[in-house]
Protein backbone atom coordinates (compact mmCIF):
# COMPACT_ATOMS: atom_id res chain seq x y z
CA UNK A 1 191.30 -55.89 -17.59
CA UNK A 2 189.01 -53.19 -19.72
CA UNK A 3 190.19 -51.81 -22.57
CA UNK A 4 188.66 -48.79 -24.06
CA UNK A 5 189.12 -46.27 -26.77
CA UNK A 6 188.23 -42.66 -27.01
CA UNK A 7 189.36 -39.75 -29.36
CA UNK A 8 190.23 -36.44 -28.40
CA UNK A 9 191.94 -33.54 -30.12
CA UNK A 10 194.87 -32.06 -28.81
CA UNK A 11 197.17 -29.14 -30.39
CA UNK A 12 200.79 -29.67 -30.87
CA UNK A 13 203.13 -26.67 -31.42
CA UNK A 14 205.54 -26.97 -34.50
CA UNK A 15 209.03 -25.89 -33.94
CA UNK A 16 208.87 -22.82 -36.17
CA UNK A 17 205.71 -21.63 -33.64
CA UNK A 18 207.90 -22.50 -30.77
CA UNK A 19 210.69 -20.95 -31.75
CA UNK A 20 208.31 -17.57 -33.07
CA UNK A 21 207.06 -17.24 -29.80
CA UNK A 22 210.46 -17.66 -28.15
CA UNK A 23 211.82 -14.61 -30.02
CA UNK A 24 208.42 -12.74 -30.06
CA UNK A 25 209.11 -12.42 -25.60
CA UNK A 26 212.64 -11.26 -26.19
CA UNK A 27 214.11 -7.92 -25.11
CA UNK A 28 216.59 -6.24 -26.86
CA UNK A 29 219.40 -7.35 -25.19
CA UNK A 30 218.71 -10.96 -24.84
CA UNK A 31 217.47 -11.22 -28.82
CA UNK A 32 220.69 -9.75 -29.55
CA UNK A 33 222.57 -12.44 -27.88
CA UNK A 34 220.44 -14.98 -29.05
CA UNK A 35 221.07 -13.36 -32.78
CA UNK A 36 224.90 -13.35 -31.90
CA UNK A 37 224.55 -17.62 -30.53
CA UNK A 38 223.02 -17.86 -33.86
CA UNK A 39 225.27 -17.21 -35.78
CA UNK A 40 228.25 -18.71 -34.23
CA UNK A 41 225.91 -22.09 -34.56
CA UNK A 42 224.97 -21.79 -37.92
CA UNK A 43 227.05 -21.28 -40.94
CA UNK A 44 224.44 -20.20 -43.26
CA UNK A 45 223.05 -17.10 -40.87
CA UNK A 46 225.71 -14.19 -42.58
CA UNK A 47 225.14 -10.79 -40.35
CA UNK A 48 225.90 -7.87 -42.34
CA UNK A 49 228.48 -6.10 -40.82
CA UNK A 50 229.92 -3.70 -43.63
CA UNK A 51 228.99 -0.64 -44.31
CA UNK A 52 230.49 2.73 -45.87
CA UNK A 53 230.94 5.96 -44.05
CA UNK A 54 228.00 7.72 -45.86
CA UNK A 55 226.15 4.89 -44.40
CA UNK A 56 227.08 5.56 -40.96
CA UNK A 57 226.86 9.31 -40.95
CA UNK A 58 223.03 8.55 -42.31
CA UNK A 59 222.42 6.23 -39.29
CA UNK A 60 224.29 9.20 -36.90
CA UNK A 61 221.51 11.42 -38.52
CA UNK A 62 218.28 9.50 -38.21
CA UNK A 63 219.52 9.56 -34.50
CA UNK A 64 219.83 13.01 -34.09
CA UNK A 65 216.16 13.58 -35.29
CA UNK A 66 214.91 11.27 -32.61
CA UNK A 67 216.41 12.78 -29.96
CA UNK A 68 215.14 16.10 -31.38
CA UNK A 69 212.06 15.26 -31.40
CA UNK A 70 212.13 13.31 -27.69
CA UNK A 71 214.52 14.44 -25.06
CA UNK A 72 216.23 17.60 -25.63
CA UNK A 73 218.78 17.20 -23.38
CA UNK A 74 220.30 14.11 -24.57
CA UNK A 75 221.66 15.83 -28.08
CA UNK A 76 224.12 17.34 -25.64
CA UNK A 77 225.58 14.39 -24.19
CA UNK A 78 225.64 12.68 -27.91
CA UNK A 79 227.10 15.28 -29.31
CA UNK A 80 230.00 15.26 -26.36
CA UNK A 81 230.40 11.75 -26.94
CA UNK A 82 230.75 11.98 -30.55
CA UNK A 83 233.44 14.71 -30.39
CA UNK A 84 235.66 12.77 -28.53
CA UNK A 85 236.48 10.19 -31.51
CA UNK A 86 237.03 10.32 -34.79
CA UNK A 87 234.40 7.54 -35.31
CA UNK A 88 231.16 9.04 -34.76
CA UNK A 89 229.36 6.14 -33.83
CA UNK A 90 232.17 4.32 -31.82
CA UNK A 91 231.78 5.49 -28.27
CA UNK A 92 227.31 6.06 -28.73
CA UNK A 93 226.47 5.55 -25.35
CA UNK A 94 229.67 3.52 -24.29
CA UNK A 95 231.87 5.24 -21.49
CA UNK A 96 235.19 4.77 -19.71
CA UNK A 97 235.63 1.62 -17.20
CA UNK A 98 236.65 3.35 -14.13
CA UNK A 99 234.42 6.23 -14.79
CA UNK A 100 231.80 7.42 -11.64
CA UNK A 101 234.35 5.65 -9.39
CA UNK A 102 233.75 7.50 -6.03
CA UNK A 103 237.26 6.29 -4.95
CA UNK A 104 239.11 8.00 -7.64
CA UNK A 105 236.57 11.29 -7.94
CA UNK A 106 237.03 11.60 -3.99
CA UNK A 107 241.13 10.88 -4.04
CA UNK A 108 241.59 13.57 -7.04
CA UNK A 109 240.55 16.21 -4.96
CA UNK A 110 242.17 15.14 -1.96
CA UNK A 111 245.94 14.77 -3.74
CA UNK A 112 245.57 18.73 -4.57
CA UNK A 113 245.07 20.19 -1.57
CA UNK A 114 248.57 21.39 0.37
CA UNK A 115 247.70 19.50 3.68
CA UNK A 116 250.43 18.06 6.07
CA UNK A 117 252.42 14.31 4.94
CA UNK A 118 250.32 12.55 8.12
CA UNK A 119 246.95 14.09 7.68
CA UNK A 120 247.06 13.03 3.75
CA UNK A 121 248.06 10.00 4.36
CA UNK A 122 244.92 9.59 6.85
CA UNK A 123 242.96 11.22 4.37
CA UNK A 124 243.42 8.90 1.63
CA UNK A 125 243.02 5.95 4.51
CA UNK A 126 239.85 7.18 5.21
CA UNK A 127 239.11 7.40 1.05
CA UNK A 128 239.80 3.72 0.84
CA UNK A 129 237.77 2.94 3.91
CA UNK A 130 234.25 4.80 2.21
CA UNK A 131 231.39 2.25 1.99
CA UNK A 132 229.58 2.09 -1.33
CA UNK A 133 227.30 4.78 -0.30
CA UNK A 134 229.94 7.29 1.10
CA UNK A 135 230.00 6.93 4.62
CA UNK A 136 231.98 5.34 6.92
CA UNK A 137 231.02 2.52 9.04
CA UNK A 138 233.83 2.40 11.79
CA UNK A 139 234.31 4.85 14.82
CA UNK A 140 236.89 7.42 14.38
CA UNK A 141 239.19 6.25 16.99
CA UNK A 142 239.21 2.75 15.18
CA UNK A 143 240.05 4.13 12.03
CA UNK A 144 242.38 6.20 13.57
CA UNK A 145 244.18 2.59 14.76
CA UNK A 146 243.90 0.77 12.10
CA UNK A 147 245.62 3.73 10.18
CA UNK A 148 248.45 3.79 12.99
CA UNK A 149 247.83 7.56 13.21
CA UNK A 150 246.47 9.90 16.53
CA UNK A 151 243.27 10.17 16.49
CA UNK A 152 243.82 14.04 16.72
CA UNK A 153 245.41 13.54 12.95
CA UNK A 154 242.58 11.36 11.89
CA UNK A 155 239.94 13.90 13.06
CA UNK A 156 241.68 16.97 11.01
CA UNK A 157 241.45 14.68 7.86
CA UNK A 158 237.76 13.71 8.81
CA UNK A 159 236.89 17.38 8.31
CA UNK A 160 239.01 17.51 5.16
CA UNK A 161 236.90 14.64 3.75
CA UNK A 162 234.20 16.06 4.25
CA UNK A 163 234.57 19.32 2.76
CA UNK A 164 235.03 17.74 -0.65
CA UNK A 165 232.45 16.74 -3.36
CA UNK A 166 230.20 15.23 -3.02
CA UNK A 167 228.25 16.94 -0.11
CA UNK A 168 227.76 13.96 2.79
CA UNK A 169 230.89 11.94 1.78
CA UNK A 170 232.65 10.91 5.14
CA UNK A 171 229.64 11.19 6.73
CA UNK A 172 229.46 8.54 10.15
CA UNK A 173 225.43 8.55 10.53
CA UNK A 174 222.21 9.46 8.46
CA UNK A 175 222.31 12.82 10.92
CA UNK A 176 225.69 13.60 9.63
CA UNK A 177 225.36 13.20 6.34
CA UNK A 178 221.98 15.95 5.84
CA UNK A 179 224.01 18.14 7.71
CA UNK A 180 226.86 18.13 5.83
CA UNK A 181 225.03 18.99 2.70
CA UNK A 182 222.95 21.61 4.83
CA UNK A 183 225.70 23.77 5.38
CA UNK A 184 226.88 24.03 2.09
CA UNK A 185 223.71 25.28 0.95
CA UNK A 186 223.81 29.32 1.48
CA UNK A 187 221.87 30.52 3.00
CA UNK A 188 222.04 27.85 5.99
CA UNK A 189 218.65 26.70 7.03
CA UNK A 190 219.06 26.51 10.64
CA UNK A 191 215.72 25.39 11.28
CA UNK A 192 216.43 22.28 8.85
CA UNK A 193 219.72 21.40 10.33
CA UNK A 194 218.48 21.10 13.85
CA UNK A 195 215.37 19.08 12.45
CA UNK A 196 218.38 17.12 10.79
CA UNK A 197 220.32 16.76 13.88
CA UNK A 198 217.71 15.85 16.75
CA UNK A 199 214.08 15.11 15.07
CA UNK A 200 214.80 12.33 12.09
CA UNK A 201 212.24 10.11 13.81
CA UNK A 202 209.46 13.10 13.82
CA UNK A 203 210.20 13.95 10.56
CA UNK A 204 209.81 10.26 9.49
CA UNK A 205 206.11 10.27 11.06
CA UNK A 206 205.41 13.83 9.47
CA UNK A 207 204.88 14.99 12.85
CA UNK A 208 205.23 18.59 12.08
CA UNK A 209 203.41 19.74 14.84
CA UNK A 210 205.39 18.51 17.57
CA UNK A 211 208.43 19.45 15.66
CA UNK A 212 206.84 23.37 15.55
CA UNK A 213 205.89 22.97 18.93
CA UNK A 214 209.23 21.78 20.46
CA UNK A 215 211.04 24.39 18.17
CA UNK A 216 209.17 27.27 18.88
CA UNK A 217 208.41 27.23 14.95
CA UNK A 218 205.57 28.22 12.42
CA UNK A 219 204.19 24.42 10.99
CA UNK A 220 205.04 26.05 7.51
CA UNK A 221 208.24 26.97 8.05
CA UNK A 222 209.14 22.85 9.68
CA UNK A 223 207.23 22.01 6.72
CA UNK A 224 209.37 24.08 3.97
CA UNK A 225 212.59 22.61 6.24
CA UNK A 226 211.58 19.13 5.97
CA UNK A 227 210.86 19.40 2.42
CA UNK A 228 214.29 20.64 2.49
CA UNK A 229 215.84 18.18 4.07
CA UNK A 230 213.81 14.75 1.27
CA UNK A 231 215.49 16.41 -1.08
CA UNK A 232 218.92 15.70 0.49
CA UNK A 233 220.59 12.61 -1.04
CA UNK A 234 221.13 10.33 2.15
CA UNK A 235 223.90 7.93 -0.08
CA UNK A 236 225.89 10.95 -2.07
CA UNK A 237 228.04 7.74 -3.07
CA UNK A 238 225.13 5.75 -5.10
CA UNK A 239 225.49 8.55 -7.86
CA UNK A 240 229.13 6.69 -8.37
CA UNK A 241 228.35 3.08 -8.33
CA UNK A 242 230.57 0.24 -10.62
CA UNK A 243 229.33 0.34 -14.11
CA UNK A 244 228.77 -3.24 -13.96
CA UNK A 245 226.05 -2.78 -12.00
CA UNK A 246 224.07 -0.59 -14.18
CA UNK A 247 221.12 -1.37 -16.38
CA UNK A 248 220.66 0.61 -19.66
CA UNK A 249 217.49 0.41 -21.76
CA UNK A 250 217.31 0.29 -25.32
CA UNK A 251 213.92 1.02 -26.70
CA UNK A 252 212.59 -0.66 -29.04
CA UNK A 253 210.03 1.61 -30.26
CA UNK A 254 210.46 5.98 -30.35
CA UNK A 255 207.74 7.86 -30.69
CA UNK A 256 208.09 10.90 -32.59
CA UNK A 257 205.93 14.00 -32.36
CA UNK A 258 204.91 16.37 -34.51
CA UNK A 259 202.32 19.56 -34.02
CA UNK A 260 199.44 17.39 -35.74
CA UNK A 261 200.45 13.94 -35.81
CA UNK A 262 202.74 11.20 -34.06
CA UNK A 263 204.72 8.63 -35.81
CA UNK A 264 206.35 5.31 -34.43
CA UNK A 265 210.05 4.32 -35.65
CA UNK A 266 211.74 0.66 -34.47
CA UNK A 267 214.85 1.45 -33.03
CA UNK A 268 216.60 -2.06 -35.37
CA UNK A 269 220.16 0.02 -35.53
CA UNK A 270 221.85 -2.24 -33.02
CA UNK A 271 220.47 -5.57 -34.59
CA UNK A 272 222.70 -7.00 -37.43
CA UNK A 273 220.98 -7.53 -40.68
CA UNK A 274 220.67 -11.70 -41.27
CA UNK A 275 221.28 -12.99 -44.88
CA UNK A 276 221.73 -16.08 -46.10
CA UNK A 277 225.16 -17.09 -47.26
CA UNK A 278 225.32 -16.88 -50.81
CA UNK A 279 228.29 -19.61 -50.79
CA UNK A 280 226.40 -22.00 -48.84
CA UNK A 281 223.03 -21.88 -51.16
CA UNK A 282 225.52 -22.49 -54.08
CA UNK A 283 227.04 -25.05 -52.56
CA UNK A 284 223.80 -26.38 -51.36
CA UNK A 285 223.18 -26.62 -55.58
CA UNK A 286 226.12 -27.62 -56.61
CA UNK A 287 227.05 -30.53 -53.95
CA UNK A 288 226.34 -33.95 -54.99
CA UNK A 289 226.90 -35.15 -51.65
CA UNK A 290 223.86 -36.42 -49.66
CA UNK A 291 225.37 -35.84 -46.35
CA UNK A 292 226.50 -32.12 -47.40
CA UNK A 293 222.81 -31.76 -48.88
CA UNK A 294 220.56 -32.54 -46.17
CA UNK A 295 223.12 -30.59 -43.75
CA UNK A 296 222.65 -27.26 -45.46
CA UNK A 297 218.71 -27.83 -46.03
CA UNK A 298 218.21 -28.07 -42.17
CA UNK A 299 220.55 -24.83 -41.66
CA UNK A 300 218.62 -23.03 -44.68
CA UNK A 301 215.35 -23.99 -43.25
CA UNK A 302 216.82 -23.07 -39.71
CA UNK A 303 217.96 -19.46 -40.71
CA UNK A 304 215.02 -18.19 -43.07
CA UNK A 305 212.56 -20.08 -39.94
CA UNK A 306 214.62 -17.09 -37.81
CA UNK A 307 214.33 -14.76 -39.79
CA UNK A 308 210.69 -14.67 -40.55
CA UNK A 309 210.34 -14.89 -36.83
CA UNK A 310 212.48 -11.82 -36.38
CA UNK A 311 210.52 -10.26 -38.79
CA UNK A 312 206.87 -11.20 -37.17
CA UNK A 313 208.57 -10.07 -34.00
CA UNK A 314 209.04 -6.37 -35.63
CA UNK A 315 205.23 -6.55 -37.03
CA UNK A 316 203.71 -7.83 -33.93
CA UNK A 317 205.36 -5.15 -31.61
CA UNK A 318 204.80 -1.57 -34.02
CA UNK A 319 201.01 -2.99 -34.23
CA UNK A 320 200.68 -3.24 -30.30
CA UNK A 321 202.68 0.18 -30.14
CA UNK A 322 200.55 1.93 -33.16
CA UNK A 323 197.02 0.51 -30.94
CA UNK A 324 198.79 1.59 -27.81
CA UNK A 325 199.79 4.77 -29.35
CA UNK A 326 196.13 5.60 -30.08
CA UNK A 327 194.43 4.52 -27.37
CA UNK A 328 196.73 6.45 -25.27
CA UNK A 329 197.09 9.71 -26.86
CA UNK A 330 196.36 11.84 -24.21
CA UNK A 331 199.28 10.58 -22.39
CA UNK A 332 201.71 10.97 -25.08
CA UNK A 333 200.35 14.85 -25.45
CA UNK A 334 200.09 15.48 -21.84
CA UNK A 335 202.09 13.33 -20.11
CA UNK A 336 201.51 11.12 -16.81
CA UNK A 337 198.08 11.27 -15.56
CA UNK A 338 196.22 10.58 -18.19
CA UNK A 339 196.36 7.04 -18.93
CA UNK A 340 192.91 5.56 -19.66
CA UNK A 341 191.64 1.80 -19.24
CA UNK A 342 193.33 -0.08 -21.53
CA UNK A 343 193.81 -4.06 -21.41
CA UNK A 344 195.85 -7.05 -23.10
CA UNK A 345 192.13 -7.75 -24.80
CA UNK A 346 191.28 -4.41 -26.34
CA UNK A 347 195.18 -4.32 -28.08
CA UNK A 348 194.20 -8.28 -29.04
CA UNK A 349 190.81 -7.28 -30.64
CA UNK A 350 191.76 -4.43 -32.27
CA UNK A 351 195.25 -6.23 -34.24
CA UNK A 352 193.41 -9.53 -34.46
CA UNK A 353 195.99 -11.68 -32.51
CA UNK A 354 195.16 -13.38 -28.88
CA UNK A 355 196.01 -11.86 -26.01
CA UNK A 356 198.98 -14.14 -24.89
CA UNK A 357 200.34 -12.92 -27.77
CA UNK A 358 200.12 -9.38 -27.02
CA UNK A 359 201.33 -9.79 -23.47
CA UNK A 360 204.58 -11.74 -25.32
CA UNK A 361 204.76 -8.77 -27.56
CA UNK A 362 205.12 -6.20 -24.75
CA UNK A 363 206.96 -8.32 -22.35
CA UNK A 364 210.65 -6.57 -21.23
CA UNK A 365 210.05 -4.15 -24.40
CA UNK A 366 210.49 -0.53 -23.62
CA UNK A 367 208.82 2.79 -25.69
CA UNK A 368 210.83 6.33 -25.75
CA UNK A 369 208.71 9.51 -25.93
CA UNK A 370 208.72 13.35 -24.63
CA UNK A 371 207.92 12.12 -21.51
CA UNK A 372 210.76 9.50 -20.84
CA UNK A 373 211.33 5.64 -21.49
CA UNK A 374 208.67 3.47 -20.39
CA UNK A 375 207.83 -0.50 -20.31
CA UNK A 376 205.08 -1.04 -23.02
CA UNK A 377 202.96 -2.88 -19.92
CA UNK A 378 203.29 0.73 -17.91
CA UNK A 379 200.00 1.89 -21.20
CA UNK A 380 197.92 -1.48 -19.50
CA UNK A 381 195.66 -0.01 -16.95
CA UNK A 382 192.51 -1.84 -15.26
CA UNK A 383 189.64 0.23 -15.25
CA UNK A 384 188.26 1.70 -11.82
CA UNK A 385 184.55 0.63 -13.08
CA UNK A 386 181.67 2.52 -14.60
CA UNK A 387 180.97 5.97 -13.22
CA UNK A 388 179.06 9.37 -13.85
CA UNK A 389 175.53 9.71 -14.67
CA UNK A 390 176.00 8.77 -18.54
CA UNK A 391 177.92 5.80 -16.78
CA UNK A 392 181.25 6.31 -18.69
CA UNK A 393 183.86 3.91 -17.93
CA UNK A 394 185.97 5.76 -14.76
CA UNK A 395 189.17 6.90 -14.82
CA UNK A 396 192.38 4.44 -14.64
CA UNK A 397 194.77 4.49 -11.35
CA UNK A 398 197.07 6.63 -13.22
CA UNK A 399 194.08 9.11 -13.73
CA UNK A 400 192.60 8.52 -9.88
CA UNK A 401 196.40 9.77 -8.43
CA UNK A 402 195.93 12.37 -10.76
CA UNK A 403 193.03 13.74 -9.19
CA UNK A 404 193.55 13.23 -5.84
CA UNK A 405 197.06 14.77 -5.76
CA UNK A 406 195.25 17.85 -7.43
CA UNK A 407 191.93 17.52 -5.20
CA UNK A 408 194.99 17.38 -2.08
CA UNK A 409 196.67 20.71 -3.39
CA UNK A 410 193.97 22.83 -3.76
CA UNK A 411 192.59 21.91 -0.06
CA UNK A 412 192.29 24.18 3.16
CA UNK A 413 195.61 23.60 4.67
CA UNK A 414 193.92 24.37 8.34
CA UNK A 415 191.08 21.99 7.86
CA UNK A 416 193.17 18.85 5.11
CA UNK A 417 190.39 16.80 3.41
CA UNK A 418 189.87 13.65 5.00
CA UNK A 419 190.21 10.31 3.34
CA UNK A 420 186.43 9.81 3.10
CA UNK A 421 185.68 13.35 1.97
CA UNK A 422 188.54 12.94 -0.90
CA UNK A 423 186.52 9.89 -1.40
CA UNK A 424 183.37 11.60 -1.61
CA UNK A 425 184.81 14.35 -3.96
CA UNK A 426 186.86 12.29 -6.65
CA UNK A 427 183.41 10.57 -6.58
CA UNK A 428 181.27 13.93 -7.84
CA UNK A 429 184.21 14.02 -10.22
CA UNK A 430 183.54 10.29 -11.96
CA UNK A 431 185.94 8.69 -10.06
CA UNK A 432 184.82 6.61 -7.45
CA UNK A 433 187.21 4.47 -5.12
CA UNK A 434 186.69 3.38 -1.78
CA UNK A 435 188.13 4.86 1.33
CA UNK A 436 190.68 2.07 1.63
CA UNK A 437 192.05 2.62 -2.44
CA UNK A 438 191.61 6.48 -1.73
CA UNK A 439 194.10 5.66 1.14
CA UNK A 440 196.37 3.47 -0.68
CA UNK A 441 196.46 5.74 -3.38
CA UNK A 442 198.01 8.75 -0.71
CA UNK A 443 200.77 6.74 0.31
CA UNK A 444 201.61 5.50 -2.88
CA UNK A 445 202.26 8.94 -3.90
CA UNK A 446 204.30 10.13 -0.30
CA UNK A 447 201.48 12.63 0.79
CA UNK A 448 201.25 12.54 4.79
CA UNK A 449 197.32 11.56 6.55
CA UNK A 450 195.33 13.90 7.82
CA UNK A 451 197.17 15.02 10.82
CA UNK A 452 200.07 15.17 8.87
CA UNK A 453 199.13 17.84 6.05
CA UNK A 454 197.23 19.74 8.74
CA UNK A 455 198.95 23.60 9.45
CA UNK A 456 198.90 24.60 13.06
CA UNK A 457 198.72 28.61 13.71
């Protein structure tokens, strides 16, 4: 048997780094947790939790002027939900539990309405019997014997059903349920509810042509029909789903804008401040107890190790945000579309960290501008490559769909651009893609082929 000896260096994470980089990949909810677990473990951690009115109206405030300064139409619903309690901040973003039940919304309307004792009760039988999208999944004459009830009765409370809100409920088919919501718009397009009724399939294969054909139609009137009827909601009873089964974002990071300048706020209101216990650090001085002693010096250690980490946390994100924020800043002025090339290595260079520490930064955190809420990793865009005579870097995917969705508008609708001569075009404009991307690109953004943008006299 050989024996031999070598030497090598290896790295070995502490527990503090461990536990930094833990917290550092959080999102807001599940650091929040983690903050609550926390405490409940360890004595020393002291949230504060107490604060006077003046404090709370301040934090109200500050609120306000973000939403200002974001999306308009949110100070409405704040300000609804604020005037409902004498707390202002009690029911911020918090709603009833049966609330956007399609059950009850449906049933409400139905209990006012002076109809015969037998064609309520099928009513509200066929109420209780809507799937989770609105329609109904049995035949009529099922229901109708299930619900012990002619099928006459059940057919008058069918129609009741589906007179109420909202447009397609009781619908039996994907047919039904455009033309319910058809008719209620006035004028009636009856050009879109025959397309509704007998030429789905067409309409799913942008075959406008044979629709116009078969129709006796113009190609832009079947096409102002069918963009009639994708606007329809084909599951009127997803707008009503259980609460539980909602996600809602906090962001982490706002973005506020001003006519010259932008500026980045952490959104730390729902986090509770952590202290350490006063009581415990006395007694921590004061014990003469070994046992007591080295207790409280691993909780100490344990709560200000969280605490810086918390801390770092806050510092590592507003720096990848503040680089994002000005490496993007076209975006954030004009809005989707103008993304440029920007990767986990350029935000690493640029705050001196590594990169698997930006991606751990960004990771499930979310950024609130004019524009909307988006992921942090939505601002990471591979470049397209080097393009243009002064061979600039090209134009990020975000940028490309930009392009070609303009380059698609402005076309001859007789004689649609072709995938190659899109190709060909975005390329004279410093954007070059191959066919295939060009083509991948189309359907990512719902615009038909060829054939299927092309107007027929």
């Amino acid at each position: 048997m050989e024996l031999n000896l070598s030497q090598k260096q290896t790295q070995t994470l502490s527990p503090q780094m461990m536990q930094s980089m833990e917290i550092l990949q959080m999102g807001s909810q599940e650091l929040l947790e983690y903050i609550e677990e926390a405490v409940q473990e360890n004595p020393v951690l002291e949230p504060e939790e107490s604060y006077d009115k003046q404090d709370e109206f301040s934090t109200l405030q500050r609120k306000l002027e973000w939403l200002e300064s974001t999306d308009p139409q949110n100070r409405y619903y704040h300000q609804q939900d604020t005037e409902e309690e004498d707390n202002p901040l009690k029911n911020y973003g918090t709603v009833e539990d049966d609330d956007e039940n399609l059950y009850y919304y449906v049933l409400s309307q139905l209990k006012v309405l002076e109809l015969a004792p037998e064609v309520m009760d099928a009513g509200i039988f066929l109420v209780e019997s809507l799937n989770q999208n609105g329609w109904l999944d049995e035949p009529l004459d099922a229901l109708a014997a299930d619900c012990g009830c002619p099928p006459e009765t059940m057919e008058k409370a069918l129609e009741v059903v589906q007179s109420l809100e909202p447009a397609g409920v009781g619908a039996r088919s994907l047919s039904e349920c455009l033309k319910l919501q058809l008719v209620r718009r006035q004028p009636v397009n009856q050009l879109a509810v025959t397309i509704a009724e007998h030429y789905l399939d067409a309409l799913s294969k942008n075959r406008y042509g044979l629709i116009a054909r078969e129709l006796k139609a113009s190609q832009e009137e079947v096409r102002t029909a069918c963009d009639l009827i994708r606007s329809l909601n084909p599951r009127p009873g997803t707008g009503f789903a259980a609460r539980e089964n909602l996600t809602y974002i906090n962001p982490d990071i706002i973005v506020v804008s001003f006519q010259d300048h932008f500026e980045l706020l952490t959104n730390d209101y729902y986090f509770p401040t952590l202290n350490i216990s006063g009581y415990y650090t006395r007694l921590l001085k004061e014990s003469d107890d070994e046992q007591v002693k080295d207790y409280l010096t691993g909780k100490v250690r344990q709560a200000k190790w969280m605490v810086k980490a918390i801390e770092q946390r806050r510092s590592t994100l507003m720096s990848c945000a503040e680089c994002i924020l000005e490496l993007q800043e076209d975006f954030f002025r004009k809005g989707p579309g103008h993304l440029v090339p920007l990767s986990l290595a350029d935000v690493a260079q640029r705050i001196g960290v590594h990169e698997s520490t930006v991606s751990r930064a960004v990771k499930d955190k979310y950024i609130q501008c004019s524009m909307g809420v988006y992921p942090l990793s939505y601002f990471f865009s591979r470049s397209l490559g080097a393009s243009g005579a002064g061979g600039e870097e090209a134009a990020s995917p975000d940028a490309a769909k930009a392009l070609l969705k303009k380059l698609i508008a402005g076309e001859d609708k007789k004689k649609p651009l072709s995938d190659q001569k899109l190709c060909e075009l975005m390329a004279a404009q410093g954007c070059t893609l191959s066919r295939r991307t060009v083509a991948k690109y189309r359907d990512e953004l719902h615009i038909p082929s060829t054939a299927g943008r092309k107007l027929y006299e």
